[in-house]
PDB file of N, CA and C in Angstrom:
ATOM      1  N   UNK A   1     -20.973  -5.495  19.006  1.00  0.00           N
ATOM      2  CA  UNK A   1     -20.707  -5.377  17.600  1.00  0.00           C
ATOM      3  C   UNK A   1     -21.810  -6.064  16.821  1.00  0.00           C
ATOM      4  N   UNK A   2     -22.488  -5.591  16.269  1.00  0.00           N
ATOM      5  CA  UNK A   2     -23.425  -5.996  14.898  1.00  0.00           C
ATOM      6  C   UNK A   2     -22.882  -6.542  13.612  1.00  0.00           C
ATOM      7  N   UNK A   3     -23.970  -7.486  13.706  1.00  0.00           N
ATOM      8  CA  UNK A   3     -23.446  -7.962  12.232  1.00  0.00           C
ATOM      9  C   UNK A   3     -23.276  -8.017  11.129  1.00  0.00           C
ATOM     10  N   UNK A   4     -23.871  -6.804  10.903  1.00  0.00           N
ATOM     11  CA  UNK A   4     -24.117  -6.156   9.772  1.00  0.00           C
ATOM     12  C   UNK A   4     -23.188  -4.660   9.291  1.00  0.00           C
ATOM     13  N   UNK A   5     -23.380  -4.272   8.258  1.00  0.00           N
ATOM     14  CA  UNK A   5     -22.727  -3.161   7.495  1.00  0.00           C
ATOM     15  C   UNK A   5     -23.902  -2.332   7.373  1.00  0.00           C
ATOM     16  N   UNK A   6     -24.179  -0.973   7.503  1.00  0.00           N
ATOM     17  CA  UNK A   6     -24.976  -0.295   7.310  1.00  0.00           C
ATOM     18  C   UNK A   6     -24.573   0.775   6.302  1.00  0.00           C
ATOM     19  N   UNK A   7     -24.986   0.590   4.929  1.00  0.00           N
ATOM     20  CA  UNK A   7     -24.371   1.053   3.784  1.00  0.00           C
ATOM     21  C   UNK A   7     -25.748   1.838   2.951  1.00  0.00           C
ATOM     22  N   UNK A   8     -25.921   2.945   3.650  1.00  0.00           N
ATOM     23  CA  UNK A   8     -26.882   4.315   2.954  1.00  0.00           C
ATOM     24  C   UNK A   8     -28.149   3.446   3.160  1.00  0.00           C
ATOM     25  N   UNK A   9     -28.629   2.735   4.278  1.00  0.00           N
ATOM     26  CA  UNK A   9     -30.099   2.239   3.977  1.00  0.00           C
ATOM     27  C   UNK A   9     -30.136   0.812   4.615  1.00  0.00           C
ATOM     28  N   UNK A  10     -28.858   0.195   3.478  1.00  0.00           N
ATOM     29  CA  UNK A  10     -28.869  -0.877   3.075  1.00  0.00           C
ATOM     30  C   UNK A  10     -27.971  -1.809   4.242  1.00  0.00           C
ATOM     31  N   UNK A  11     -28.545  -3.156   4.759  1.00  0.00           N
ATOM     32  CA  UNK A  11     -27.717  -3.800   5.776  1.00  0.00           C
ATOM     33  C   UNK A  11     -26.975  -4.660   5.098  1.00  0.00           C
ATOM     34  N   UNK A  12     -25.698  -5.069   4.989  1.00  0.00           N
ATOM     35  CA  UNK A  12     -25.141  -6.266   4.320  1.00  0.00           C
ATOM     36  C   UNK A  12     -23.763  -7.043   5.500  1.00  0.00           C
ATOM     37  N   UNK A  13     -24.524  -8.088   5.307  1.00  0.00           N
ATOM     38  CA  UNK A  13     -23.648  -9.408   6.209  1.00  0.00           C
ATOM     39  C   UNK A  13     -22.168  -9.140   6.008  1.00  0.00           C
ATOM     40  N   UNK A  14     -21.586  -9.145   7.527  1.00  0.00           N
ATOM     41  CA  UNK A  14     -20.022  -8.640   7.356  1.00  0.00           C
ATOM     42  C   UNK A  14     -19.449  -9.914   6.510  1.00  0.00           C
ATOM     43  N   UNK A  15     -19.831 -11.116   7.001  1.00  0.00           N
ATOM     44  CA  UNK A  15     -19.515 -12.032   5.742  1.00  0.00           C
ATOM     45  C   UNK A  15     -19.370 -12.170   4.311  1.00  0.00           C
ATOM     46  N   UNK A  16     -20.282 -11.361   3.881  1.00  0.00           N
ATOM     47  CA  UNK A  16     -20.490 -10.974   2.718  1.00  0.00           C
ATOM     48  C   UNK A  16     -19.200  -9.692   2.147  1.00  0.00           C
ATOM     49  N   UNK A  17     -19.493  -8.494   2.713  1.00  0.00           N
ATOM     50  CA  UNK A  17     -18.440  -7.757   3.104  1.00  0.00           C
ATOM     51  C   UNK A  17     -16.749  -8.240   3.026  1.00  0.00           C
ATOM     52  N   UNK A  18     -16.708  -9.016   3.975  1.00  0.00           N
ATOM     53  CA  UNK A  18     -15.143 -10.599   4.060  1.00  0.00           C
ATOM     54  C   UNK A  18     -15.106 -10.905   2.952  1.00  0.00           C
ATOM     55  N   UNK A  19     -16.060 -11.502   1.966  1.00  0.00           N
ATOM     56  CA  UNK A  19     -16.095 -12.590   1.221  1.00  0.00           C
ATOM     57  C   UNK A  19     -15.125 -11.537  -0.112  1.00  0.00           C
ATOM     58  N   UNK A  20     -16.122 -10.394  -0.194  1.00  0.00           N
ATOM     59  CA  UNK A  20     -15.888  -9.458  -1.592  1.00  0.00           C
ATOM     60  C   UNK A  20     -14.460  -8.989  -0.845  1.00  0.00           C
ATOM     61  N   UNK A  21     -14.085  -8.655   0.145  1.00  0.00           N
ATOM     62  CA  UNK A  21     -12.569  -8.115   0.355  1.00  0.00           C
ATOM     63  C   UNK A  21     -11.842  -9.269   0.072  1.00  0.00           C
ATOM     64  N   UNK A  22     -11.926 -10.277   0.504  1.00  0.00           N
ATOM     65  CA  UNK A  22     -11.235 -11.553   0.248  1.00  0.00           C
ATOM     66  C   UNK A  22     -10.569 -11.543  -1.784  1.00  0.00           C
ATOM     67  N   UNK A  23     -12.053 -11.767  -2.504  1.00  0.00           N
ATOM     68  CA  UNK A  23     -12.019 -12.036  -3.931  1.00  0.00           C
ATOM     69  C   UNK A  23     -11.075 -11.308  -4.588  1.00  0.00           C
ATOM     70  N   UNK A  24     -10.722  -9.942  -4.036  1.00  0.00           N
ATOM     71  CA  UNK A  24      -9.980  -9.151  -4.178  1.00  0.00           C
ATOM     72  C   UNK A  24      -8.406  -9.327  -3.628  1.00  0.00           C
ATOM     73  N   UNK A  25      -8.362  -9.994  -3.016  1.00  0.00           N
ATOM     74  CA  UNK A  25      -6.955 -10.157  -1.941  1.00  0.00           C
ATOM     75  C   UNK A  25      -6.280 -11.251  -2.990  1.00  0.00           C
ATOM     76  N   UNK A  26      -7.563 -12.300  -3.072  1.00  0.00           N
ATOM     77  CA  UNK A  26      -7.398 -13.467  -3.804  1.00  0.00           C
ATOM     78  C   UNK A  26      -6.814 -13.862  -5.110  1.00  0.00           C
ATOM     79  N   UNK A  27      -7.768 -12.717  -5.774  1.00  0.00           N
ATOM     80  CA  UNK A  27      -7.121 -12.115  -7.388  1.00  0.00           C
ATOM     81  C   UNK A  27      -5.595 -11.771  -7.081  1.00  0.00           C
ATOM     82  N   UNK A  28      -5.121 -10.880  -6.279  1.00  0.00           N
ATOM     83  CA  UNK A  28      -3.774 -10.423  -6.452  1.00  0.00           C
ATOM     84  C   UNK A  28      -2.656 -11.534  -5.935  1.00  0.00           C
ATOM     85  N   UNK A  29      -2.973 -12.294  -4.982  1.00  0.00           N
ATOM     86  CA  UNK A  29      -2.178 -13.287  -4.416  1.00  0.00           C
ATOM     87  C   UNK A  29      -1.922 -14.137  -5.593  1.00  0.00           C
ATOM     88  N   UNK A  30      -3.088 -15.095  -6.391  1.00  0.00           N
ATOM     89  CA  UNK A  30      -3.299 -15.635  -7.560  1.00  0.00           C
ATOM     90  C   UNK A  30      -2.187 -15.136  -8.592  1.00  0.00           C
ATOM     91  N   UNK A  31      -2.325 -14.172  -8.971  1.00  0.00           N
ATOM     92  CA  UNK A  31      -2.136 -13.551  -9.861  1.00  0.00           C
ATOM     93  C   UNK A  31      -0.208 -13.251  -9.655  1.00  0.00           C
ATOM     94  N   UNK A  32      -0.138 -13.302  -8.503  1.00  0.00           N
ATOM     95  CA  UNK A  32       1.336 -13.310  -8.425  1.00  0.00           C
ATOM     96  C   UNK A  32       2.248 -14.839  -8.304  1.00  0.00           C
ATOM     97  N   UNK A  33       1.020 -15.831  -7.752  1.00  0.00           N
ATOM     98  CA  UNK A  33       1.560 -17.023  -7.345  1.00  0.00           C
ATOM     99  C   UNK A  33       1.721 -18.128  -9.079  1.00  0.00           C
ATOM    100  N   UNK A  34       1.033 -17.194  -9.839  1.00  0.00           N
ATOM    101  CA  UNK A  34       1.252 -17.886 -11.538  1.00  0.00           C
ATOM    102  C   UNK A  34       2.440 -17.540 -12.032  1.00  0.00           C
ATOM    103  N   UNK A  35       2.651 -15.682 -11.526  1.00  0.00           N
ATOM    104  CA  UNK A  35       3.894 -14.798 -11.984  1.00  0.00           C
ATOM    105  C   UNK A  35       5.176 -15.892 -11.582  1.00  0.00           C
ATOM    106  N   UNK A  36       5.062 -16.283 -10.483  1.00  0.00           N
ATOM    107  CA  UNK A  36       6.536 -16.968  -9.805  1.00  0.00           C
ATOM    108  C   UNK A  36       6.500 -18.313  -9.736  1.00  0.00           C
ATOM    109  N   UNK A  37       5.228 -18.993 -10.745  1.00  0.00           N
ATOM    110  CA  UNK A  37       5.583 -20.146 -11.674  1.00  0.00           C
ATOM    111  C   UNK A  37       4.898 -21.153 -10.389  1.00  0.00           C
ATOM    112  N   UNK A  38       4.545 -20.709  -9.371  1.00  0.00           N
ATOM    113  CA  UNK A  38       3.530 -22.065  -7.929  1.00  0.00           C
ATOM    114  C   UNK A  38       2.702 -22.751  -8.693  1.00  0.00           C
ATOM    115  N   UNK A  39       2.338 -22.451  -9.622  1.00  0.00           N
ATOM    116  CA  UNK A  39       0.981 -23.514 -10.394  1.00  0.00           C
ATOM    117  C   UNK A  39       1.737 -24.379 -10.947  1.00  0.00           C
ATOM    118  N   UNK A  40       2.934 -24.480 -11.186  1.00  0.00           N
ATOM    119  CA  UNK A  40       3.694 -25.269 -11.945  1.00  0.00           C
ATOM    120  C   UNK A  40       3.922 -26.960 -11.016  1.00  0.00           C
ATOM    121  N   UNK A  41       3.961 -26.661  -9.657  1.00  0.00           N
ATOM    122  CA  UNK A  41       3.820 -27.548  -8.140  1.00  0.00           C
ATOM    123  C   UNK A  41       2.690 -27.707  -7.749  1.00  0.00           C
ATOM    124  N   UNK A  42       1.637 -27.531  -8.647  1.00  0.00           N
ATOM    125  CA  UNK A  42       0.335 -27.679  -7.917  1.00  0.00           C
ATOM    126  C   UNK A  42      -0.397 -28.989  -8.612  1.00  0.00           C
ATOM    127  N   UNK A  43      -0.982 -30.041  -8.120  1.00  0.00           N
ATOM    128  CA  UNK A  43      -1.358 -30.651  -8.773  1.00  0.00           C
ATOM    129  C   UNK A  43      -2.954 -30.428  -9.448  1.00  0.00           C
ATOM    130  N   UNK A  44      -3.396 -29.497  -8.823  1.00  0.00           N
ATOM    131  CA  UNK A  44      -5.375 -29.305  -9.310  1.00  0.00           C
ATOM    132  C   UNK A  44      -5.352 -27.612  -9.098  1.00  0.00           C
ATOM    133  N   UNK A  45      -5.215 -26.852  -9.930  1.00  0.00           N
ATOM    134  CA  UNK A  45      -5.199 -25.483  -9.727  1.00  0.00           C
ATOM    135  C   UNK A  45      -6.485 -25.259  -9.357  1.00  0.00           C
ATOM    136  N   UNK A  46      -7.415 -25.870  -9.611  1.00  0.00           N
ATOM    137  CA  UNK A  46      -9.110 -25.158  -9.166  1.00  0.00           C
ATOM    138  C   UNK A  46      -9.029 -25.302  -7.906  1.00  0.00           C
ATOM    139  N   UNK A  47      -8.389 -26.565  -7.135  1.00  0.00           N
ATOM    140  CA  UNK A  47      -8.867 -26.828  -5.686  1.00  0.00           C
ATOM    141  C   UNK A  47      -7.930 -25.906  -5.010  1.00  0.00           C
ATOM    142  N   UNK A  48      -6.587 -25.875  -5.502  1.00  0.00           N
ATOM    143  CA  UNK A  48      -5.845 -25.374  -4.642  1.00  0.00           C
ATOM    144  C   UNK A  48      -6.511 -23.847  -4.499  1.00  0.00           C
ATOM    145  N   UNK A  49      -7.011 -22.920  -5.916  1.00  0.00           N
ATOM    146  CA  UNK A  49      -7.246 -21.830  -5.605  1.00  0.00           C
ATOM    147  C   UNK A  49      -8.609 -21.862  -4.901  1.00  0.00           C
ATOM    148  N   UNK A  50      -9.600 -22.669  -4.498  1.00  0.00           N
ATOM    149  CA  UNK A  50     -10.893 -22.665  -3.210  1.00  0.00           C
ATOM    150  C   UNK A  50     -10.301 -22.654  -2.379  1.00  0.00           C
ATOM    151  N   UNK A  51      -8.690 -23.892  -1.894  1.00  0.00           N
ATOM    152  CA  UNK A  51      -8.510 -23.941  -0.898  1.00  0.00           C
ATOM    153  C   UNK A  51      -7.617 -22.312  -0.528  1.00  0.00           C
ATOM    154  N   UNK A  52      -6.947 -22.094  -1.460  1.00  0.00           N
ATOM    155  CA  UNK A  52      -6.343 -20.754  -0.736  1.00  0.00           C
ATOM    156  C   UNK A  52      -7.266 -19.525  -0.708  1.00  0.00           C
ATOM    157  N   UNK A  53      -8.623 -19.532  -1.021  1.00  0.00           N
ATOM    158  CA  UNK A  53      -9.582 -18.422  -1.014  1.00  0.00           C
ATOM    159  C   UNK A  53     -10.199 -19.243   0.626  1.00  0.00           C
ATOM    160  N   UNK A  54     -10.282 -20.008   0.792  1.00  0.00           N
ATOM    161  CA  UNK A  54     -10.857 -20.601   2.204  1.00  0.00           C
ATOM    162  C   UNK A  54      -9.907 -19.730   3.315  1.00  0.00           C
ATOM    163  N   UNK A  55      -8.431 -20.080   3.060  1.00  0.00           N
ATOM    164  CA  UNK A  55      -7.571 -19.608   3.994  1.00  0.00           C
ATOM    165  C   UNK A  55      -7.713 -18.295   4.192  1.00  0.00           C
ATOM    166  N   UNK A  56      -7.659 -17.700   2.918  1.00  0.00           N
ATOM    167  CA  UNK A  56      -7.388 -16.233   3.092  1.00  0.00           C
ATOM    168  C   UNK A  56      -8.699 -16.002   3.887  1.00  0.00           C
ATOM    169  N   UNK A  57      -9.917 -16.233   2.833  1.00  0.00           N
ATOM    170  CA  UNK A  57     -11.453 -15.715   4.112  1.00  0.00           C
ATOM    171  C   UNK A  57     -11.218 -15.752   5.939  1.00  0.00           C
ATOM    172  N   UNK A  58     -10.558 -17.149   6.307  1.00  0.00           N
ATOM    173  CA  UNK A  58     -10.521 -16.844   7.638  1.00  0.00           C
ATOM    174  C   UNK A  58      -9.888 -16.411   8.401  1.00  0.00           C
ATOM    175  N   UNK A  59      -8.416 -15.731   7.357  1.00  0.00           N
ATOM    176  CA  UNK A  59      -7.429 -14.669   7.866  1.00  0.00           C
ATOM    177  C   UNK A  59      -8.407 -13.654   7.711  1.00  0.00           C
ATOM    178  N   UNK A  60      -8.454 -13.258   7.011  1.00  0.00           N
ATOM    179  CA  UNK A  60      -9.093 -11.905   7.094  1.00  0.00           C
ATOM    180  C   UNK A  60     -10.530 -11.602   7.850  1.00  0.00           C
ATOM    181  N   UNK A  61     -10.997 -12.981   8.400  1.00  0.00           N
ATOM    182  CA  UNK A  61     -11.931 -12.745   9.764  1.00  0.00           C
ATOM    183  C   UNK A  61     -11.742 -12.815  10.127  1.00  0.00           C
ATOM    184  N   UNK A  62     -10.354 -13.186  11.207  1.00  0.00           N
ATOM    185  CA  UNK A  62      -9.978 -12.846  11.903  1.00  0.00           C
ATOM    186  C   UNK A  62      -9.299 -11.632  12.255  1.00  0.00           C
ATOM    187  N   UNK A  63      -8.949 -11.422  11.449  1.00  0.00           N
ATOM    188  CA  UNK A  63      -8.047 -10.083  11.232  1.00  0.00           C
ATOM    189  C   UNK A  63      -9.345  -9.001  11.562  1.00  0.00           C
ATOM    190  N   UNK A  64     -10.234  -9.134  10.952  1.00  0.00           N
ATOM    191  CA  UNK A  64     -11.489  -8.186  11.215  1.00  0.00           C
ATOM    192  C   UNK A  64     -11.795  -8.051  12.611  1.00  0.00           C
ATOM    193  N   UNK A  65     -11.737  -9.289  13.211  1.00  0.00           N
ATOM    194  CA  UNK A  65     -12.301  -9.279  14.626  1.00  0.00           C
ATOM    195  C   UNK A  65     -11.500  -8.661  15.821  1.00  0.00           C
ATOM    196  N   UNK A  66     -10.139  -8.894  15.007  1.00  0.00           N
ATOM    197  CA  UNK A  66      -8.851  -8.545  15.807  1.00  0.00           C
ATOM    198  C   UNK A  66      -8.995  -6.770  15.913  1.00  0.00           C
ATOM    199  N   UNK A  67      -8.872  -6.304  14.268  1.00  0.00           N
ATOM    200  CA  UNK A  67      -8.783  -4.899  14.437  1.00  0.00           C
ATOM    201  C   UNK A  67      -9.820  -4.064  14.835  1.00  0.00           C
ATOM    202  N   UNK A  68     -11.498  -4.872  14.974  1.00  0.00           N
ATOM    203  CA  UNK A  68     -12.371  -4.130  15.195  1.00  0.00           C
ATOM    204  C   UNK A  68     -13.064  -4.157  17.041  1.00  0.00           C
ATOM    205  N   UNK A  69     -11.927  -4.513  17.334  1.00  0.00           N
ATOM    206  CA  UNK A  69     -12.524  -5.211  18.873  1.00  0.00           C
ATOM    207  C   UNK A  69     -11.408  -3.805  19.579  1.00  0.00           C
TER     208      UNK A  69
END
């Protein structure tokens, strides 16, 4: 398996790839975890949302490695 994405030309780092599927996962998780009031229990909303964009990134590399193997 290569590490790269081969996109019309162009090579881009599956990391990179992870990162932008992630931002996206991230937004909607976010976005629901304000809806059902979790920021309200949080004491530092900036850290908590790096730390839950950290988590999600290495679910979803794993998850990559899982479904692409």
């Amino acid at each position: 398996m290569s590490g790269e994405i081969d996109i019309y030309g162009v090579y881009i780092p599956n990391l990179l790839a992870l990162a932008l599927a992630t931002l996206v996962v991230s937004l909607v998780v976010r976005r629901g975890l304000a809806y059902l009031g979790v920021y309200g229990f949080v004491w530092h909303r900036g850290l908590f949302d790096v730390a839950l964009y950290v988590v999600l990134l290495q679910g979803m590399s794993l998850l990559s490695r899982w479904w692409l193997s």
